[in-house]
C-alpha atoms as a PDB file:
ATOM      1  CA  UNK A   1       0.000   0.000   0.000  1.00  0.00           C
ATOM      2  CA  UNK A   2       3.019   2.231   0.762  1.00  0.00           C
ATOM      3  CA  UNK A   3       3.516   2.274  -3.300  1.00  0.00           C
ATOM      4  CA  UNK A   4       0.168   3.679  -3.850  1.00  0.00           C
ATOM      5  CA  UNK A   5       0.623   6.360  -1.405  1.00  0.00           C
ATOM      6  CA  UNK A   6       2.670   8.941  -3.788  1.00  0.00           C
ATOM      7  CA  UNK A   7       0.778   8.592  -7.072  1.00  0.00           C
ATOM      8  CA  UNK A   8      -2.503   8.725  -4.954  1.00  0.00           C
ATOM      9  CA  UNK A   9      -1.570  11.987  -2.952  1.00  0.00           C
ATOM     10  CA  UNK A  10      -0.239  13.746  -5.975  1.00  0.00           C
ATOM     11  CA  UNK A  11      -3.280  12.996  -7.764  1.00  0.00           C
ATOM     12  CA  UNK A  12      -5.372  14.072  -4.584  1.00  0.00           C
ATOM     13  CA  UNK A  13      -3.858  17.694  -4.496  1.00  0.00           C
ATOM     14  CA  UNK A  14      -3.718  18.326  -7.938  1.00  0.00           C
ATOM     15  CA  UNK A  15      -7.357  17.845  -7.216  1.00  0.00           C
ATOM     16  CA  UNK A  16      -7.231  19.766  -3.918  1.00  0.00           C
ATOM     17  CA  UNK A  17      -5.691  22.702  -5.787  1.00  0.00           C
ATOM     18  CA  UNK A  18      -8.362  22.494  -8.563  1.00  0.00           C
ATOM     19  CA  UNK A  19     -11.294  22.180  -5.974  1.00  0.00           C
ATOM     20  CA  UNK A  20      -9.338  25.298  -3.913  1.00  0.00           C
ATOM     21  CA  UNK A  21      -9.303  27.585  -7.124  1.00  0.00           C
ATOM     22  CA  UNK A  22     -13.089  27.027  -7.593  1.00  0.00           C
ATOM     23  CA  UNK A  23     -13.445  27.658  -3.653  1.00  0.00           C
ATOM     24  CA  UNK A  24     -12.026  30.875  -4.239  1.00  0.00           C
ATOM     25  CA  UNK A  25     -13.619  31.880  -7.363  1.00  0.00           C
ATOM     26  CA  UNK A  26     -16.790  31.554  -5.945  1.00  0.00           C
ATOM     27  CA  UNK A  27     -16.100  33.311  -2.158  1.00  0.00           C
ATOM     28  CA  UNK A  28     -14.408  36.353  -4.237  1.00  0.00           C
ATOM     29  CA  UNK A  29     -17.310  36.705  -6.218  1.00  0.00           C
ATOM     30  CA  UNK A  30     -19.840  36.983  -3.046  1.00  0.00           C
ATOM     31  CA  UNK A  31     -17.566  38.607  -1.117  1.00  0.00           C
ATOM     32  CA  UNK A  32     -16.239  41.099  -3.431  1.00  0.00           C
ATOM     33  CA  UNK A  33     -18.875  41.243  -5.882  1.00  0.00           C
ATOM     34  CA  UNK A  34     -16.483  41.196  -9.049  1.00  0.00           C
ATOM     35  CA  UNK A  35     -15.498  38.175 -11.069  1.00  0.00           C
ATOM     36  CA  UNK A  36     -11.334  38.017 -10.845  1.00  0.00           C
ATOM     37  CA  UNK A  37      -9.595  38.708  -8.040  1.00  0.00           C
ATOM     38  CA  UNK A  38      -6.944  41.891  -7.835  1.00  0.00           C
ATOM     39  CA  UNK A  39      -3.424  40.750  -9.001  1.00  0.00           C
ATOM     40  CA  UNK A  40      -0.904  42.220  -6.565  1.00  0.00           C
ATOM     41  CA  UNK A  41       0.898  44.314  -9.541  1.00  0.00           C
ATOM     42  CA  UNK A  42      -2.745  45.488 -10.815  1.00  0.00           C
ATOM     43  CA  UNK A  43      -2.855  49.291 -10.280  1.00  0.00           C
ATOM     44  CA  UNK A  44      -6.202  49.889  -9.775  1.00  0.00           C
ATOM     45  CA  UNK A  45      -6.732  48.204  -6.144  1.00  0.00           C
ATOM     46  CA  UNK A  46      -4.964  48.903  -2.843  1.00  0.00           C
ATOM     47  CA  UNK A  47      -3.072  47.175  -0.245  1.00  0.00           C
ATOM     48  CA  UNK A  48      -6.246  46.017   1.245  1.00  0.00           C
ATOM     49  CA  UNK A  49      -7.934  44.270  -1.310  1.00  0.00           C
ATOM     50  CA  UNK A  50      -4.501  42.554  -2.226  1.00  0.00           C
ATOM     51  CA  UNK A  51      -3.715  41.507   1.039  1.00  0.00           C
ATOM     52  CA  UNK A  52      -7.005  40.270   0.885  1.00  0.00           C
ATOM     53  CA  UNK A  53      -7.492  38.545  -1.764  1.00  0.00           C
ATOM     54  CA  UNK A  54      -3.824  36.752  -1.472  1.00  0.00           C
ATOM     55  CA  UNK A  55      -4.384  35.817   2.420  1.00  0.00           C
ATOM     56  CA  UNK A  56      -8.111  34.284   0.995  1.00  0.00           C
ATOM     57  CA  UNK A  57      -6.259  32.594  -1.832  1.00  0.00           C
ATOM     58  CA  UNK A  58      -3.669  30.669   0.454  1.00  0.00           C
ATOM     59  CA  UNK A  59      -6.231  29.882   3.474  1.00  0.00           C
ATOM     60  CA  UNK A  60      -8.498  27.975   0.667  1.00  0.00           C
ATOM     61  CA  UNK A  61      -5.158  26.013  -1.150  1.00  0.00           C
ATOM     62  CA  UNK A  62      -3.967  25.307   2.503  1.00  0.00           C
ATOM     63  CA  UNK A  63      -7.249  24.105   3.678  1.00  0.00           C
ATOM     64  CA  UNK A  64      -8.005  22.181   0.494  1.00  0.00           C
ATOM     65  CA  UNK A  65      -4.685  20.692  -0.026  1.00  0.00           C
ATOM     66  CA  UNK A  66      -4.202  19.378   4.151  1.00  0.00           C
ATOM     67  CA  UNK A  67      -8.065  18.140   4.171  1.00  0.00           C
ATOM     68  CA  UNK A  68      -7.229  15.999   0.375  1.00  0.00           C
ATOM     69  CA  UNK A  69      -3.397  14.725   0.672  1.00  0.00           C
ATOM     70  CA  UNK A  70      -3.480  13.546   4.271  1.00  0.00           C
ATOM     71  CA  UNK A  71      -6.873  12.567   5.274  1.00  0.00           C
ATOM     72  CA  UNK A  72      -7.469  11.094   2.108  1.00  0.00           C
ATOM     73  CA  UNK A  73      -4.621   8.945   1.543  1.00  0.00           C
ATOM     74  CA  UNK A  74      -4.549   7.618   4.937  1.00  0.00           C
ATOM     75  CA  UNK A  75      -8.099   6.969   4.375  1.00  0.00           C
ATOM     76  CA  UNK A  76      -7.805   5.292   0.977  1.00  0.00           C
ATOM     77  CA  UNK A  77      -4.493   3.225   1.236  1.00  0.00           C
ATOM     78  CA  UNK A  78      -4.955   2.344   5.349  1.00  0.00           C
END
């Protein structure tokens, strides 16, 4: 089981990241009320929304990819 550990976590947060992106798609859009999130070199936002937006953006990935690599695998392979 130890040899399906690797392949089965990468595939799991590839998916994690994928699930995390829609995550944050979708709590920008309520929260924010626009469709794309500020890039930190876009001009027309300021430190607040960036900061935003990138702490929002790395709470979801972090959340997303602990909850699928590690609970999942142990889950799946024993």
């Amino acid at each position: 089981m130890n040899l399906l550990y690797k392949p089965i976590g990468t595939v799991a947060g590839v998916l994690g990241g994928i699930a995390a992106h829609a995550v944050f798609r979708q709590l920008w859009r309520r929260a924010a009320g626009q469709d794309e999130a500020p890039a930190a070199t876009s001009p027309d936002y300021g430190w607040r929304e960036v900061l935003f937006a990138a702490a929002s953006r790395a709470r979801c990935s972090a959340w997303s990819k602990h909850r699928s690599t590690g609970a999942g695998c142990s889950r799946t392979t024993g």
